[in-house]
PDB file of N, CA and C in Angstrom:
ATOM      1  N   UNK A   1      20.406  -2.262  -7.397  1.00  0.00           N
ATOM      2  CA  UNK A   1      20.014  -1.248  -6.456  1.00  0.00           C
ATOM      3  C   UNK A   1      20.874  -1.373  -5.194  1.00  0.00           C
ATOM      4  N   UNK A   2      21.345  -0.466  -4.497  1.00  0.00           N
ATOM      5  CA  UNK A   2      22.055  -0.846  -3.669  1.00  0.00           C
ATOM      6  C   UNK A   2      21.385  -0.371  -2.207  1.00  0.00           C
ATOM      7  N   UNK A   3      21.647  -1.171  -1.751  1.00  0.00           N
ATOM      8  CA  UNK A   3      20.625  -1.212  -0.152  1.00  0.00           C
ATOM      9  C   UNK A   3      21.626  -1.145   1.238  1.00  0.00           C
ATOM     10  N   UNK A   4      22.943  -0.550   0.661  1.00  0.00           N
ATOM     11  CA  UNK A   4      23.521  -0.180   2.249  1.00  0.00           C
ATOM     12  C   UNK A   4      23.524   0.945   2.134  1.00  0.00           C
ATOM     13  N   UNK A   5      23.424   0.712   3.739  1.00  0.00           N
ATOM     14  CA  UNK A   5      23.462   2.082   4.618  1.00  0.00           C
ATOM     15  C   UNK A   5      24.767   2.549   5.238  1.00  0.00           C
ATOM     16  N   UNK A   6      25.144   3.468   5.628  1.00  0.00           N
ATOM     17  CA  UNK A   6      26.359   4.021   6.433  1.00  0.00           C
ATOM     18  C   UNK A   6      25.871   4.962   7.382  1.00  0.00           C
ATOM     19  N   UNK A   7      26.922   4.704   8.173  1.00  0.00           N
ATOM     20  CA  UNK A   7      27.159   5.102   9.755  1.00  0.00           C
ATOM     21  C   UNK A   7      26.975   6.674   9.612  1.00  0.00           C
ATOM     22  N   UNK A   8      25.658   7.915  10.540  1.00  0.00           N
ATOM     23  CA  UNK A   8      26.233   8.912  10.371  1.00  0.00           C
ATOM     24  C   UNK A   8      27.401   9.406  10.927  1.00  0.00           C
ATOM     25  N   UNK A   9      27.889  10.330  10.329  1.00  0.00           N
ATOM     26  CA  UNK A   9      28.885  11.207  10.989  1.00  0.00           C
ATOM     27  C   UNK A   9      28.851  12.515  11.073  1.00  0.00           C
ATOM     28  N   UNK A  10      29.247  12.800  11.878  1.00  0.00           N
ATOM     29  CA  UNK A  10      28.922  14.125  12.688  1.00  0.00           C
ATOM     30  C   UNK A  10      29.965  15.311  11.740  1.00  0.00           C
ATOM     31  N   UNK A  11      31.051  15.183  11.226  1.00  0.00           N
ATOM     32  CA  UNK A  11      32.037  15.770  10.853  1.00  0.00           C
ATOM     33  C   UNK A  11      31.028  16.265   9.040  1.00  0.00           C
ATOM     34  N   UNK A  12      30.377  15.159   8.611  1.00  0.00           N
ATOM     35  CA  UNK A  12      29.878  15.640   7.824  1.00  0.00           C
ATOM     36  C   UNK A  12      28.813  17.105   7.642  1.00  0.00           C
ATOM     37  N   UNK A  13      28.196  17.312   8.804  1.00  0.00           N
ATOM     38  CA  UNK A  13      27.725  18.488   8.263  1.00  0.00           C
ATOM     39  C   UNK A  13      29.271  19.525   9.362  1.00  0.00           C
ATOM     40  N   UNK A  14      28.518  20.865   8.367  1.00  0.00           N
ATOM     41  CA  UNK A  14      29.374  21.962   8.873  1.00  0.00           C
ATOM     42  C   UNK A  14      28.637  23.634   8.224  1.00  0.00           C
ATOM     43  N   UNK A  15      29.071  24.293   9.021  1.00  0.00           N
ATOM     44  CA  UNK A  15      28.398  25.429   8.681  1.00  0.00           C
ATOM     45  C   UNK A  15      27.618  25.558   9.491  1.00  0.00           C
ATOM     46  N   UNK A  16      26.774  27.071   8.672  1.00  0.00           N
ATOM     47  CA  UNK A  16      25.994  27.637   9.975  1.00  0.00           C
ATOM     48  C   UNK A  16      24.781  26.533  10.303  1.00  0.00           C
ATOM     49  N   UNK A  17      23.642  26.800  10.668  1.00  0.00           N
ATOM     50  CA  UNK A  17      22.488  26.136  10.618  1.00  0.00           C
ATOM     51  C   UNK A  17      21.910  25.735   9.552  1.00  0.00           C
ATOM     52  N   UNK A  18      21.588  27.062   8.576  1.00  0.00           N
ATOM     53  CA  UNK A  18      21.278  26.867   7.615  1.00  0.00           C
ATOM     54  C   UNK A  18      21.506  26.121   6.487  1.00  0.00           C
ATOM     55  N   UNK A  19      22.849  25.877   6.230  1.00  0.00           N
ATOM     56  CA  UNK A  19      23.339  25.001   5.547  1.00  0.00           C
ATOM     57  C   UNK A  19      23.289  23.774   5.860  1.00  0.00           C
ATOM     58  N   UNK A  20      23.235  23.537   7.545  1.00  0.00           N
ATOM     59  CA  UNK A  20      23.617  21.980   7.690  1.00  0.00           C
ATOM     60  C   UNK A  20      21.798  21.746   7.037  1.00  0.00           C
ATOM     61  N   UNK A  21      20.647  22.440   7.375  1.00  0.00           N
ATOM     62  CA  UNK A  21      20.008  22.235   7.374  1.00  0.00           C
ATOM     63  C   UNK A  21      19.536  21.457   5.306  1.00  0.00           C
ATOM     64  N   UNK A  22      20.369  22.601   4.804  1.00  0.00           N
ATOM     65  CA  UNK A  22      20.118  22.521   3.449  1.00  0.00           C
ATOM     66  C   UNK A  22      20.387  20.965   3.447  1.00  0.00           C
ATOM     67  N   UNK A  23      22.335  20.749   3.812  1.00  0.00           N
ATOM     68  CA  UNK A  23      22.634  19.072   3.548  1.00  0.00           C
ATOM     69  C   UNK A  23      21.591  18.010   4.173  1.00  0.00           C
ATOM     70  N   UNK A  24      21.436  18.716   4.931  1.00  0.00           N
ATOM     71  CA  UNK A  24      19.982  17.151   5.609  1.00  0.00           C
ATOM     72  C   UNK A  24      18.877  17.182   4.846  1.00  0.00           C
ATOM     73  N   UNK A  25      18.099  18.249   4.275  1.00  0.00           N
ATOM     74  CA  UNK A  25      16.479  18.309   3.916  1.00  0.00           C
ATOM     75  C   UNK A  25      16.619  18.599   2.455  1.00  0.00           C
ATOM     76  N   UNK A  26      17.754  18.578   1.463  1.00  0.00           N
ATOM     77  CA  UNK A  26      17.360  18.962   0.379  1.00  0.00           C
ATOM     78  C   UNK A  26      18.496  18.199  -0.373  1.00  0.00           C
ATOM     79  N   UNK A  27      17.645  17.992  -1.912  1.00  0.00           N
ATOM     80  CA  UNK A  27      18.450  17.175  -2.813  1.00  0.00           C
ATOM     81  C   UNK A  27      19.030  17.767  -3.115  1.00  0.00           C
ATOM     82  N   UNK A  28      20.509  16.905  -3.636  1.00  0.00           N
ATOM     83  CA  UNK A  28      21.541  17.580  -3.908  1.00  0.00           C
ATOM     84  C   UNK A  28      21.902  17.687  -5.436  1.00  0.00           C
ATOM     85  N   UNK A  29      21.100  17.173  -6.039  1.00  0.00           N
ATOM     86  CA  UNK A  29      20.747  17.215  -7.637  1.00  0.00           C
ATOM     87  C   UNK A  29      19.701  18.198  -7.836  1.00  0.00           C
ATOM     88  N   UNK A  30      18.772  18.593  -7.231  1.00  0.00           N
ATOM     89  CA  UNK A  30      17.537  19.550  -8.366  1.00  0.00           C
ATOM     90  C   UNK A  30      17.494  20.716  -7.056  1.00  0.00           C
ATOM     91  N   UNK A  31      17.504  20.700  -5.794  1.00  0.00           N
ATOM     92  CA  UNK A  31      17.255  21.290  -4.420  1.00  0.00           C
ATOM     93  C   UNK A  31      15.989  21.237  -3.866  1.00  0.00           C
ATOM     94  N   UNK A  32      15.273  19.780  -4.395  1.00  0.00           N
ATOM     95  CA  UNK A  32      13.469  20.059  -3.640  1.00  0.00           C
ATOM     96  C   UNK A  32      13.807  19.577  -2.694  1.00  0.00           C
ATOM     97  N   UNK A  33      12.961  19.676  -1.242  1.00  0.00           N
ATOM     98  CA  UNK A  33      12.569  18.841  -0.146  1.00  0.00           C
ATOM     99  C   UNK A  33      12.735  17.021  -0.329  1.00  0.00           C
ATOM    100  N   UNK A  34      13.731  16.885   0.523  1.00  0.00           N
ATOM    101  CA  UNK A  34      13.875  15.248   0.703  1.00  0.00           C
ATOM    102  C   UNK A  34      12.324  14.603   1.240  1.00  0.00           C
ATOM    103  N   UNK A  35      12.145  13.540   0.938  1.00  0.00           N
ATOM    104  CA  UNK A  35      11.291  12.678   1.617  1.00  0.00           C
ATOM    105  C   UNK A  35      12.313  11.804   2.605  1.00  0.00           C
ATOM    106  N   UNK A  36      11.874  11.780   4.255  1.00  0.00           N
ATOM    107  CA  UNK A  36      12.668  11.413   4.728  1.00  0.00           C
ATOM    108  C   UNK A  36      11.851   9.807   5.450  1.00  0.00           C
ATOM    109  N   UNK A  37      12.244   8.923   5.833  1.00  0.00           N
ATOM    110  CA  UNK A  37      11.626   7.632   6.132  1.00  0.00           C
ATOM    111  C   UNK A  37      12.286   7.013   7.387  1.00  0.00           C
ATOM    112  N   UNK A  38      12.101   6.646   8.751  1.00  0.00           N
ATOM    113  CA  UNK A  38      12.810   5.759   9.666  1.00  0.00           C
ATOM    114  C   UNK A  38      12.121   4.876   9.675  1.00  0.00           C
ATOM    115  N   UNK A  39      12.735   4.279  10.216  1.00  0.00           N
ATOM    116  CA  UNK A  39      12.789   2.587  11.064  1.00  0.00           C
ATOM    117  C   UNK A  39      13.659   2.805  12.267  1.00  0.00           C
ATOM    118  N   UNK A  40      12.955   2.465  13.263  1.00  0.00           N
ATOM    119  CA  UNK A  40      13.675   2.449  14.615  1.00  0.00           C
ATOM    120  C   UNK A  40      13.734   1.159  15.111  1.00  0.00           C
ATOM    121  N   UNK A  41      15.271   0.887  15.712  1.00  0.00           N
ATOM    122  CA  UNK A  41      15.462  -0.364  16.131  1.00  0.00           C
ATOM    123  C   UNK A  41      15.992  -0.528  17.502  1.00  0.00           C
ATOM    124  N   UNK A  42      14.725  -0.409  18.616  1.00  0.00           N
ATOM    125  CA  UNK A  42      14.999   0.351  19.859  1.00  0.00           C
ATOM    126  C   UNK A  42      15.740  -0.680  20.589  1.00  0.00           C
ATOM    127  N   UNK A  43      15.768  -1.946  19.962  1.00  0.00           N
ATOM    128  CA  UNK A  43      16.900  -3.081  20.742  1.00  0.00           C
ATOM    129  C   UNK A  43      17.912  -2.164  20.748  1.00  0.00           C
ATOM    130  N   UNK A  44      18.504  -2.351  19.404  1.00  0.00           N
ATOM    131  CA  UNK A  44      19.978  -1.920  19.053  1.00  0.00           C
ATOM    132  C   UNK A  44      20.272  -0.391  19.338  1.00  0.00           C
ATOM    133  N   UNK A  45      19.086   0.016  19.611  1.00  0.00           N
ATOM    134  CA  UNK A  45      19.790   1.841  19.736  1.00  0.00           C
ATOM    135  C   UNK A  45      20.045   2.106  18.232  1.00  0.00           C
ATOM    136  N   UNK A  46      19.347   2.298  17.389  1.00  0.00           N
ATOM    137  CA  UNK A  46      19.390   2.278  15.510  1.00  0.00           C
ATOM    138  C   UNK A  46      18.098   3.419  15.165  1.00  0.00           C
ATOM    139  N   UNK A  47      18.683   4.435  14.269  1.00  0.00           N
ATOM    140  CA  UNK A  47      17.139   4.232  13.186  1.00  0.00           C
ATOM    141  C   UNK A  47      18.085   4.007  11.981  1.00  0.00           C
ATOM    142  N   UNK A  48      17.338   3.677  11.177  1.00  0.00           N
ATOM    143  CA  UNK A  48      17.891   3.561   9.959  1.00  0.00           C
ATOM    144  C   UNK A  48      16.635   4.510   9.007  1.00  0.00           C
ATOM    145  N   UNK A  49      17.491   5.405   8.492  1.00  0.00           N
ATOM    146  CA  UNK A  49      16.846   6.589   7.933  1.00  0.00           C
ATOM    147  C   UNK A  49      17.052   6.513   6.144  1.00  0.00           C
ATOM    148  N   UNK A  50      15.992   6.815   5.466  1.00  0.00           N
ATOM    149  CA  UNK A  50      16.060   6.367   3.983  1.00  0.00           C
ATOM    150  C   UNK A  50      15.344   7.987   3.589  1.00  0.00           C
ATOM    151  N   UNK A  51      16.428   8.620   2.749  1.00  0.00           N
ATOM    152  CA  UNK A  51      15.809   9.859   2.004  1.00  0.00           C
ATOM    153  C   UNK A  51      15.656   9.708   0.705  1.00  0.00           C
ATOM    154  N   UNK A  52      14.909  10.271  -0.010  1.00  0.00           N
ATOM    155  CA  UNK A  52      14.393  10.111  -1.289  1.00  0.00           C
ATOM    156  C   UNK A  52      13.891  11.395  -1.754  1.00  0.00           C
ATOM    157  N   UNK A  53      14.357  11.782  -2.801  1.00  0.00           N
ATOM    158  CA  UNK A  53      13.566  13.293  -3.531  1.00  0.00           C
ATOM    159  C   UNK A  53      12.466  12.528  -4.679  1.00  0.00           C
ATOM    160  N   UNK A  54      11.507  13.055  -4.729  1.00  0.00           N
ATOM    161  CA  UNK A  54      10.508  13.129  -5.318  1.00  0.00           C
ATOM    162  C   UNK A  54      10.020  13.663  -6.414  1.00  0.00           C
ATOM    163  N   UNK A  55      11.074  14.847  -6.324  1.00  0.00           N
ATOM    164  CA  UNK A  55      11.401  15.463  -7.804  1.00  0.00           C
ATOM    165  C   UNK A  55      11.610  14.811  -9.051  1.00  0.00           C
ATOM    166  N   UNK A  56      12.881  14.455  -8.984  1.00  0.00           N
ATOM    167  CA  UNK A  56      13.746  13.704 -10.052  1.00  0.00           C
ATOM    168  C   UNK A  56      14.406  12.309  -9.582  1.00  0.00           C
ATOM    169  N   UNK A  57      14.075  11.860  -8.560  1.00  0.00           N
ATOM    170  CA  UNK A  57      14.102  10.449  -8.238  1.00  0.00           C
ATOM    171  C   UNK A  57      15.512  10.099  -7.925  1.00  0.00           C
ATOM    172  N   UNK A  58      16.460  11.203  -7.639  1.00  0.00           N
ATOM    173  CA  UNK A  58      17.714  10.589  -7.157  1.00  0.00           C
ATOM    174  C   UNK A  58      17.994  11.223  -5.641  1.00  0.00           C
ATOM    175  N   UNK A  59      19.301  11.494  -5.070  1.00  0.00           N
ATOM    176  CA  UNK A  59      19.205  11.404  -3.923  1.00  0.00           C
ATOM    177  C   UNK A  59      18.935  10.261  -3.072  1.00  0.00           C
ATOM    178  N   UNK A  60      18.771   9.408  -3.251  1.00  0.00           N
ATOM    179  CA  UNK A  60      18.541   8.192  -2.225  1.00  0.00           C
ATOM    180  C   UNK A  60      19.976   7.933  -1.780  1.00  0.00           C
ATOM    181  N   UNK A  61      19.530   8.507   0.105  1.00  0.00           N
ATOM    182  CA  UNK A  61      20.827   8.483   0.754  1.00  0.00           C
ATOM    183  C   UNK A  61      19.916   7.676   2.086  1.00  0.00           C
ATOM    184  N   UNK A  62      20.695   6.219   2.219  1.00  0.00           N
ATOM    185  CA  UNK A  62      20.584   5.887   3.514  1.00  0.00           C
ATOM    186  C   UNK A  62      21.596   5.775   4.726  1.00  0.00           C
ATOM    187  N   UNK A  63      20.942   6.111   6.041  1.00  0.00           N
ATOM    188  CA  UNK A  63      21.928   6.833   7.009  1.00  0.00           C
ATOM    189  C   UNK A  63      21.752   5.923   7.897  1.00  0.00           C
ATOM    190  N   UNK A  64      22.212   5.360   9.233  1.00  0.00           N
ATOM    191  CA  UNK A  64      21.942   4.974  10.159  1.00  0.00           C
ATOM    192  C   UNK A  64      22.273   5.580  11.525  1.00  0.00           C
ATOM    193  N   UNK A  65      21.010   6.112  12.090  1.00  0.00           N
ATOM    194  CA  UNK A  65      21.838   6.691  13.235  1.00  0.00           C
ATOM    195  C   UNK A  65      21.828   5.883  14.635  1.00  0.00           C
ATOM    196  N   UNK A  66      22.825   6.490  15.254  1.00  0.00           N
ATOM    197  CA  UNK A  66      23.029   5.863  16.711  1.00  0.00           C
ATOM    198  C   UNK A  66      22.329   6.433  17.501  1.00  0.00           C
ATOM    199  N   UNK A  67      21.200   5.743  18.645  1.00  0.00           N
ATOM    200  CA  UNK A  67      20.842   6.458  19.625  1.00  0.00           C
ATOM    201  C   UNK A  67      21.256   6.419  20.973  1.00  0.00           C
ATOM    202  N   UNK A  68      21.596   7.210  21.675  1.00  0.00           N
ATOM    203  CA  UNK A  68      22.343   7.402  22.825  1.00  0.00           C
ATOM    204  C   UNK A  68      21.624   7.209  24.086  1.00  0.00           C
TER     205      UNK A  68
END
């Protein structure tokens, strides 16, 4: 199972709203609603974000974001 995460990046989404919205909230294998999960790590300025579809059990994308 693999348990890293990567850095977001901003360059990754693009498009109008709608779309970025699609790449953030929906699987990219079947198109249901992600299950989305944080952990905030208010030392470090971190969440570390874990998505999961519920559908068909793939999609597991973990992100880490920076907080400013």
């Amino acid at each position: 199972m693999d348990s890293d995460f990567k850095f977001e990046r901003y360059e990754e989404y693009f498009g109008g709203v709608d779309e970025v919205k699609k790449i953030i909230d929906e699987c990219k294998v079947c198109g249901s609603k992600l299950l989305l999960s944080h952990l905030p790590d208010y030392k470090n300025l971190l969440v570390q974000e874990t998505a999961r579809c519920m559908e068909c059990g793939s999609g597991n994308r973990k992100v880490i974001h920076i907080l400013n």
